[in-house]
PDB file of N, CA and C in Angstrom:
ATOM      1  N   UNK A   1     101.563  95.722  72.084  1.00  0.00           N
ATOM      2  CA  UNK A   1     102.621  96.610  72.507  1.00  0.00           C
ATOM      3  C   UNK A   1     103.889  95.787  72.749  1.00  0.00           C
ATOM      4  N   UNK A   2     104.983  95.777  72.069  1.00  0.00           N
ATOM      5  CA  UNK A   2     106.455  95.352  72.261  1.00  0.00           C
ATOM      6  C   UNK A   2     106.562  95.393  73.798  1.00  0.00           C
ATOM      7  N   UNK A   3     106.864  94.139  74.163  1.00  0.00           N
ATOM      8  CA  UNK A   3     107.463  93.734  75.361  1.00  0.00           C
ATOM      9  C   UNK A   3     108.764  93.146  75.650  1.00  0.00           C
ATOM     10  N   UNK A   4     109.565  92.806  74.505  1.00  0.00           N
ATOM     11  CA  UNK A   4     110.502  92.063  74.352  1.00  0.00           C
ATOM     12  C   UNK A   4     111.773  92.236  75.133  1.00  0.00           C
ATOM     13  N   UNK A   5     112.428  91.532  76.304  1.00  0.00           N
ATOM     14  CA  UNK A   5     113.168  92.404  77.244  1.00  0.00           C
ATOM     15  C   UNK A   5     114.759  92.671  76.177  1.00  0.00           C
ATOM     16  N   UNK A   6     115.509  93.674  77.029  1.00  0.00           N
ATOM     17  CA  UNK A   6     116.780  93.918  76.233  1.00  0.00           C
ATOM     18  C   UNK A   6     117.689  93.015  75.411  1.00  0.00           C
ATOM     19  N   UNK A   7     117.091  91.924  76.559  1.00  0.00           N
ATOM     20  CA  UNK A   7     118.412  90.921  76.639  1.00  0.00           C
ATOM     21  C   UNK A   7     117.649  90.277  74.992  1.00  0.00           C
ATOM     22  N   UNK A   8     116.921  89.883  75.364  1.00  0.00           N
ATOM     23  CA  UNK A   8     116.033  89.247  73.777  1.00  0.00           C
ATOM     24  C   UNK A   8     116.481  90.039  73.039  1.00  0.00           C
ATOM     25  N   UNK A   9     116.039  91.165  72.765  1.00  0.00           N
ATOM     26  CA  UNK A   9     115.752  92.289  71.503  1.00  0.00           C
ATOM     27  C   UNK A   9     117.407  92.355  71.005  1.00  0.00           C
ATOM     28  N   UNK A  10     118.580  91.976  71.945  1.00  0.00           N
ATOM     29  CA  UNK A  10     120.011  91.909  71.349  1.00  0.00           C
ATOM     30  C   UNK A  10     120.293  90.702  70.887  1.00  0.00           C
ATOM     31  N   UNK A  11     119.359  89.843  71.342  1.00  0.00           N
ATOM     32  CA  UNK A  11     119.925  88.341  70.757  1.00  0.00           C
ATOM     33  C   UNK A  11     119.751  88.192  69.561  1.00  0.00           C
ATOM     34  N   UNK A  12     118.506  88.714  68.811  1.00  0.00           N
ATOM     35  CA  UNK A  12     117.650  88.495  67.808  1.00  0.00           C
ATOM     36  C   UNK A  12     118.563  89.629  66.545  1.00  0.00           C
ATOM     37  N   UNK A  13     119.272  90.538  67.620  1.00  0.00           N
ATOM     38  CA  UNK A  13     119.840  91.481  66.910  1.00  0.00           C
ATOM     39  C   UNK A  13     120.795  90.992  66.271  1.00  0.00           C
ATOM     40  N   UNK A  14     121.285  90.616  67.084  1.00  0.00           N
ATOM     41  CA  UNK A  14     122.729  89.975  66.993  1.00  0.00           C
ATOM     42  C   UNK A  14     123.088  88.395  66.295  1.00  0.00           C
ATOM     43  N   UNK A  15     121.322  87.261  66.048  1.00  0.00           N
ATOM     44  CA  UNK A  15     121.312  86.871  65.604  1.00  0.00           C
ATOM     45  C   UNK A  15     120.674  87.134  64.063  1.00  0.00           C
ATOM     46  N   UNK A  16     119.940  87.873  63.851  1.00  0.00           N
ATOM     47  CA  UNK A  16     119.386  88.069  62.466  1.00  0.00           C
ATOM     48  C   UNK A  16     119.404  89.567  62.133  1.00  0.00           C
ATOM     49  N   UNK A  17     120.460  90.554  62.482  1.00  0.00           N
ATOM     50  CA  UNK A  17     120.659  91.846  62.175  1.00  0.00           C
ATOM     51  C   UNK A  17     119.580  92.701  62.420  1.00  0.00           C
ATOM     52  N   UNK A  18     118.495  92.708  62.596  1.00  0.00           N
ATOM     53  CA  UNK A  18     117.473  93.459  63.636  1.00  0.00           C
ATOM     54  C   UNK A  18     116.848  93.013  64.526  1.00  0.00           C
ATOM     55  N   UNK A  19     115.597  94.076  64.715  1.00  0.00           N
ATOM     56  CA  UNK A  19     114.112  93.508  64.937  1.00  0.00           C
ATOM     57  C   UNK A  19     113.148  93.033  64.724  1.00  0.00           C
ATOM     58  N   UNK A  20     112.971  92.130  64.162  1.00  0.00           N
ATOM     59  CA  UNK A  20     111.804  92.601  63.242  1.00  0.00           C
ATOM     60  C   UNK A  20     111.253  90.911  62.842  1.00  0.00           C
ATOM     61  N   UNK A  21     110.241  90.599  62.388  1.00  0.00           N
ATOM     62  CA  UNK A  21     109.409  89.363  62.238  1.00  0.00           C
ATOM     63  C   UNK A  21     109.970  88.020  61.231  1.00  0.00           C
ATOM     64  N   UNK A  22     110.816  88.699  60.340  1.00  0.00           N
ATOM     65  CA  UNK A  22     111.427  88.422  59.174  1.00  0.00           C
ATOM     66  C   UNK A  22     112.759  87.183  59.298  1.00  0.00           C
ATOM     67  N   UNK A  23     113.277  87.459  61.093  1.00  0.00           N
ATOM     68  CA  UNK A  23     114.222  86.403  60.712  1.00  0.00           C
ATOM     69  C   UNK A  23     113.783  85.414  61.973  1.00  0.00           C
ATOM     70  N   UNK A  24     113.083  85.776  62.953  1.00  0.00           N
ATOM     71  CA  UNK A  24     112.977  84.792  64.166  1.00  0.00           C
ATOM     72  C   UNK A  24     111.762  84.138  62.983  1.00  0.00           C
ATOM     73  N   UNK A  25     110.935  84.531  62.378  1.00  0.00           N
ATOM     74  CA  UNK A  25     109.801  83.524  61.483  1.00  0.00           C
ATOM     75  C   UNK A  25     110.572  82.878  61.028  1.00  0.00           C
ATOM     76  N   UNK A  26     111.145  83.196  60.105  1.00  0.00           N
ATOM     77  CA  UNK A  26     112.214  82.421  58.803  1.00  0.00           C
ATOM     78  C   UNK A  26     112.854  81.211  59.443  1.00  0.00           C
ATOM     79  N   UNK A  27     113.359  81.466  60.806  1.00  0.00           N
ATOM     80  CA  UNK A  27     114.335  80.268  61.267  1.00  0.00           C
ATOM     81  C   UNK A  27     112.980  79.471  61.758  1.00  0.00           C
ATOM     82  N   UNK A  28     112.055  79.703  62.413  1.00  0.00           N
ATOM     83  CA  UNK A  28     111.556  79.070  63.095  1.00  0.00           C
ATOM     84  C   UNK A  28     110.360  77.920  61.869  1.00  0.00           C
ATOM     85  N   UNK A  29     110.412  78.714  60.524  1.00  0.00           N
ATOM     86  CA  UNK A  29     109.739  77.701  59.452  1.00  0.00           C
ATOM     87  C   UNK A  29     110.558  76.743  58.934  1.00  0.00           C
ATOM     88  N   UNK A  30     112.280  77.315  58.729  1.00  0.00           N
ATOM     89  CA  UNK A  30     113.177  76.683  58.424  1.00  0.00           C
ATOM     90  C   UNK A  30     113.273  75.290  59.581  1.00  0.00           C
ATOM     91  N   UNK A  31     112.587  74.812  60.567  1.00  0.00           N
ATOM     92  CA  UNK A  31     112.637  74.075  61.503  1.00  0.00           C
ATOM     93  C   UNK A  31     111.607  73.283  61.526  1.00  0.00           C
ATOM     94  N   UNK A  32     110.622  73.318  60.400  1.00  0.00           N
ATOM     95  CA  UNK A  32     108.944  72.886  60.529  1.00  0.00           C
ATOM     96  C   UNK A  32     107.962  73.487  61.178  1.00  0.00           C
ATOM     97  N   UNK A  33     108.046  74.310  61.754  1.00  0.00           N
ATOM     98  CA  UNK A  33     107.047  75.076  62.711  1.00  0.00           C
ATOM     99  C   UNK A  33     106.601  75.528  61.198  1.00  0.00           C
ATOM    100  N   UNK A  34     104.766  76.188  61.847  1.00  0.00           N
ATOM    101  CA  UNK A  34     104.218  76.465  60.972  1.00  0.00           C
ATOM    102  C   UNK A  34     103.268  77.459  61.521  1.00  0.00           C
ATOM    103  N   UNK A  35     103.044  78.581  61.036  1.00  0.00           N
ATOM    104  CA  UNK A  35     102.920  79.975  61.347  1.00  0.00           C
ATOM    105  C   UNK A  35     101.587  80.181  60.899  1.00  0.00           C
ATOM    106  N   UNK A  36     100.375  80.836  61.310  1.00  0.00           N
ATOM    107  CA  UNK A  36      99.167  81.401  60.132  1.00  0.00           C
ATOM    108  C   UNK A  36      98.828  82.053  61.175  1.00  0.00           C
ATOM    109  N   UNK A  37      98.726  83.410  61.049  1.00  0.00           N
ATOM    110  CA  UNK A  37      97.959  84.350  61.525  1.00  0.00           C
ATOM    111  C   UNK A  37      98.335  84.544  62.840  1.00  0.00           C
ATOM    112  N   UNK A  38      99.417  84.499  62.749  1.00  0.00           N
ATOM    113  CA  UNK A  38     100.626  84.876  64.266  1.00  0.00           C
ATOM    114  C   UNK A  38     100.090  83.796  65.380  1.00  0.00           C
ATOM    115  N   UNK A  39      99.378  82.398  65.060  1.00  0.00           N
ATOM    116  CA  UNK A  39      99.756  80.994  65.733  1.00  0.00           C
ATOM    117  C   UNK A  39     100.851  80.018  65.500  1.00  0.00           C
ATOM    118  N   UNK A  40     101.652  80.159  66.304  1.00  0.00           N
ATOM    119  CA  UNK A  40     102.818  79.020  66.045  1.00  0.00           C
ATOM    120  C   UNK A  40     102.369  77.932  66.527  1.00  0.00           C
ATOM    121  N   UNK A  41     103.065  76.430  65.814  1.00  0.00           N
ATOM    122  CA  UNK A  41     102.643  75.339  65.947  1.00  0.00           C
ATOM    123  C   UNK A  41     104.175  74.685  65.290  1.00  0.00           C
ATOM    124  N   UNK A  42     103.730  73.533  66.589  1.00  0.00           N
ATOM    125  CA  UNK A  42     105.770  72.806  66.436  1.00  0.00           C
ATOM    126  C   UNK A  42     105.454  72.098  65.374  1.00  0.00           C
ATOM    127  N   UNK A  43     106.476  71.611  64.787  1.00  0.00           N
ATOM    128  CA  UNK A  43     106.611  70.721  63.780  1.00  0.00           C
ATOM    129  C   UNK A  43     106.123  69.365  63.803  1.00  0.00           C
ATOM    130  N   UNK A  44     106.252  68.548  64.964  1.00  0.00           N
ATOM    131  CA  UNK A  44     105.364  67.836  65.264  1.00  0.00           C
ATOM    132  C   UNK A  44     104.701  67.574  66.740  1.00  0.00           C
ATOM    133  N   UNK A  45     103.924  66.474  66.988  1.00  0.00           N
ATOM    134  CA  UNK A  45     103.499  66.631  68.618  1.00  0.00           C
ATOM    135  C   UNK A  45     104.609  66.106  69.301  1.00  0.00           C
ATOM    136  N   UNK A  46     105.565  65.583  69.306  1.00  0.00           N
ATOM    137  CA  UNK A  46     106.975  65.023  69.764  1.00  0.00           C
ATOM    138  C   UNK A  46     108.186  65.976  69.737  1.00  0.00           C
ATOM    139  N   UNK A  47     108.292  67.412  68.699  1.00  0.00           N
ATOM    140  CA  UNK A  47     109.170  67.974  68.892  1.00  0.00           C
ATOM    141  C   UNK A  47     109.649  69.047  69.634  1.00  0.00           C
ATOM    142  N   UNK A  48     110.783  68.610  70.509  1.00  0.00           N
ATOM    143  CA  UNK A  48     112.126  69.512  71.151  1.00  0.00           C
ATOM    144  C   UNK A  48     112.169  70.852  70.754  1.00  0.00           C
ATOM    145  N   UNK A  49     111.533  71.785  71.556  1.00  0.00           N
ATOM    146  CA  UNK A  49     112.144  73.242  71.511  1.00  0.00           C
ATOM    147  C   UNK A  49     113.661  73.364  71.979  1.00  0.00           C
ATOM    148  N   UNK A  50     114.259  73.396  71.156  1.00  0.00           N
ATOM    149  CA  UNK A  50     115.630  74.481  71.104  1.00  0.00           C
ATOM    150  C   UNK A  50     115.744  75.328  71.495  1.00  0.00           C
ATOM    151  N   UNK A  51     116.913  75.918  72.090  1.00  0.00           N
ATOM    152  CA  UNK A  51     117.005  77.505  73.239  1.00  0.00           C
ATOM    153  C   UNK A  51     117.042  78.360  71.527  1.00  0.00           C
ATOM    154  N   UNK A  52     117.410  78.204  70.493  1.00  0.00           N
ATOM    155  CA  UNK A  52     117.075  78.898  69.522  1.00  0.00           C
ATOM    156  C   UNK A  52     115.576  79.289  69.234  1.00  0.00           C
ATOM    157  N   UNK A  53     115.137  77.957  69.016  1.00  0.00           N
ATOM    158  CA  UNK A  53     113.629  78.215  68.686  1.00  0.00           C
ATOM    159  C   UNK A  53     112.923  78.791  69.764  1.00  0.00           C
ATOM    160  N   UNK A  54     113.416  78.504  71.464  1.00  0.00           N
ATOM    161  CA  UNK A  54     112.320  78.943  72.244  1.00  0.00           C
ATOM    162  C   UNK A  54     112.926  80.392  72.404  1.00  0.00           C
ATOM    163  N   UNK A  55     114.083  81.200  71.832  1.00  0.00           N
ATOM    164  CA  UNK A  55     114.169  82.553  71.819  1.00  0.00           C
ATOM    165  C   UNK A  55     113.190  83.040  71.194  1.00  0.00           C
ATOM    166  N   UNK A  56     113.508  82.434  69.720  1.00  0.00           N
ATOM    167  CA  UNK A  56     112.638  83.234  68.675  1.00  0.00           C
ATOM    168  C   UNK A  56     110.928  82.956  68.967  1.00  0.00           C
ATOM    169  N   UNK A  57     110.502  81.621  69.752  1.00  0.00           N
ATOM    170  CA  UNK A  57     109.477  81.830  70.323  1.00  0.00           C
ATOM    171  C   UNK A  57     109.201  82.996  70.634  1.00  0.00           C
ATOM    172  N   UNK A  58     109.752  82.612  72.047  1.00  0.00           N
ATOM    173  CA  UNK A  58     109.535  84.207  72.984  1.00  0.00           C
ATOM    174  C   UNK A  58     109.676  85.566  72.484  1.00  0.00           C
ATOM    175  N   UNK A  59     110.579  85.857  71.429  1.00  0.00           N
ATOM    176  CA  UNK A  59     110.219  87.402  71.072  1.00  0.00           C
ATOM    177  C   UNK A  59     109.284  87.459  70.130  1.00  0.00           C
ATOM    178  N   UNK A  60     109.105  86.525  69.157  1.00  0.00           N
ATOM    179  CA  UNK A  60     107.691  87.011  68.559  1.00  0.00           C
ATOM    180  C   UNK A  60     106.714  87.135  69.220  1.00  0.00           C
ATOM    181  N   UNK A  61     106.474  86.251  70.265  1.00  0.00           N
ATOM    182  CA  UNK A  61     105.107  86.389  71.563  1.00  0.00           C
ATOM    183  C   UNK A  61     105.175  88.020  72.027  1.00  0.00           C
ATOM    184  N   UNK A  62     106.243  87.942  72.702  1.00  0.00           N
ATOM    185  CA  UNK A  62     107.023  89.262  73.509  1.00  0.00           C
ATOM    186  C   UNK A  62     106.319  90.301  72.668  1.00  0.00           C
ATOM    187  N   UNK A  63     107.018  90.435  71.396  1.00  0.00           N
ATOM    188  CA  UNK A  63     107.200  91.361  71.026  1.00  0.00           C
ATOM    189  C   UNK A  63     106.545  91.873  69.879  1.00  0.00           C
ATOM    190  N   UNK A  64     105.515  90.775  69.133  1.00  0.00           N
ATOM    191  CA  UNK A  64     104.932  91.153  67.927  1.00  0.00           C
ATOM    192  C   UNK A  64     103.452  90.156  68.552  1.00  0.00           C
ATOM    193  N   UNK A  65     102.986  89.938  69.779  1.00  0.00           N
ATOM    194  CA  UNK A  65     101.950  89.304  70.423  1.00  0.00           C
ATOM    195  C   UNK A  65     101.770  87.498  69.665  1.00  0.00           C
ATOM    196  N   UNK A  66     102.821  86.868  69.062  1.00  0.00           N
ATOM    197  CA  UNK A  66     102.073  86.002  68.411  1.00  0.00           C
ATOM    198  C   UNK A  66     101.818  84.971  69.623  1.00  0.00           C
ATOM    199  N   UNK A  67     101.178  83.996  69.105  1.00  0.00           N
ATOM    200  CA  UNK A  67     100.761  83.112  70.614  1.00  0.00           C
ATOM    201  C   UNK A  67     101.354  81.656  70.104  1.00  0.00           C
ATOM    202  N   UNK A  68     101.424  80.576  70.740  1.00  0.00           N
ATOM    203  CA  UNK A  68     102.310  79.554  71.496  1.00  0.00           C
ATOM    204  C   UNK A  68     101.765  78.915  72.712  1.00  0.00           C
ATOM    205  N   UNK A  69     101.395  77.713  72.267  1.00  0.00           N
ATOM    206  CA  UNK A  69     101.092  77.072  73.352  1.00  0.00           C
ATOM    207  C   UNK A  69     101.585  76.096  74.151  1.00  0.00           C
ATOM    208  N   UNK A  70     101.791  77.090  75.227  1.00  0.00           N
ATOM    209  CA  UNK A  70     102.811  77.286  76.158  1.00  0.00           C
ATOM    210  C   UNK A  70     103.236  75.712  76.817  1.00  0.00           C
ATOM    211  N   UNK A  71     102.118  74.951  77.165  1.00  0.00           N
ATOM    212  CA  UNK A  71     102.104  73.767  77.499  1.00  0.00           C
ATOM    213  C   UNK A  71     102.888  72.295  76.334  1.00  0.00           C
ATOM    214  N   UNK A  72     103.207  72.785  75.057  1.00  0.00           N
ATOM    215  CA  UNK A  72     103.985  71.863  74.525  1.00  0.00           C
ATOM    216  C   UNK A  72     105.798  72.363  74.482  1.00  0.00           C
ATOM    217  N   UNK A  73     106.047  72.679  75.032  1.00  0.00           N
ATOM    218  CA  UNK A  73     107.590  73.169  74.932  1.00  0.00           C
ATOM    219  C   UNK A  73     108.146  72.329  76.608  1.00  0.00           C
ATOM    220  N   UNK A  74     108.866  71.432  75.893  1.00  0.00           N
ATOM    221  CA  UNK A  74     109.333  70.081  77.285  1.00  0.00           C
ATOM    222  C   UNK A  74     110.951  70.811  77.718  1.00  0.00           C
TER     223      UNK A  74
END
């Protein structure tokens, strides 16, 4: 069930013209992250979440349930 608060659901809007899975994925592969079966995984064990990447984190979690483990984001 979509949880994604307002403030997210306008960022994502406002950064990739909707809602929807298509552009918070896209940026977040465009970065090395690597996606299968709605598990994200950083690019490497050393890399820096970005307030970009940890948006688009958070609304795919939020909002399309994917999961993230939570304990590598410094």
């Amino acid at each position: 069930m979509p949880t994604a608060s307002d403030e997210l659901r306008a960022k994502m809007r406002e950064r990739f013209g909707g809602i929807d899975i298509i552009g918070p994925q896209g940026h977040l592969l465009a970065q090395g992250y690597t996606i299968d079966h709605g598990f994200i995984t950083l690019p490497s064990p050393i890399h820096r979440v970005t307030d970009s990447e940890g948006d688009c984190i958070d609304f795919l979690c939020d909002e399309w349930d994917y999961a993230f483990p939570l304990g590598h984001i410094a």
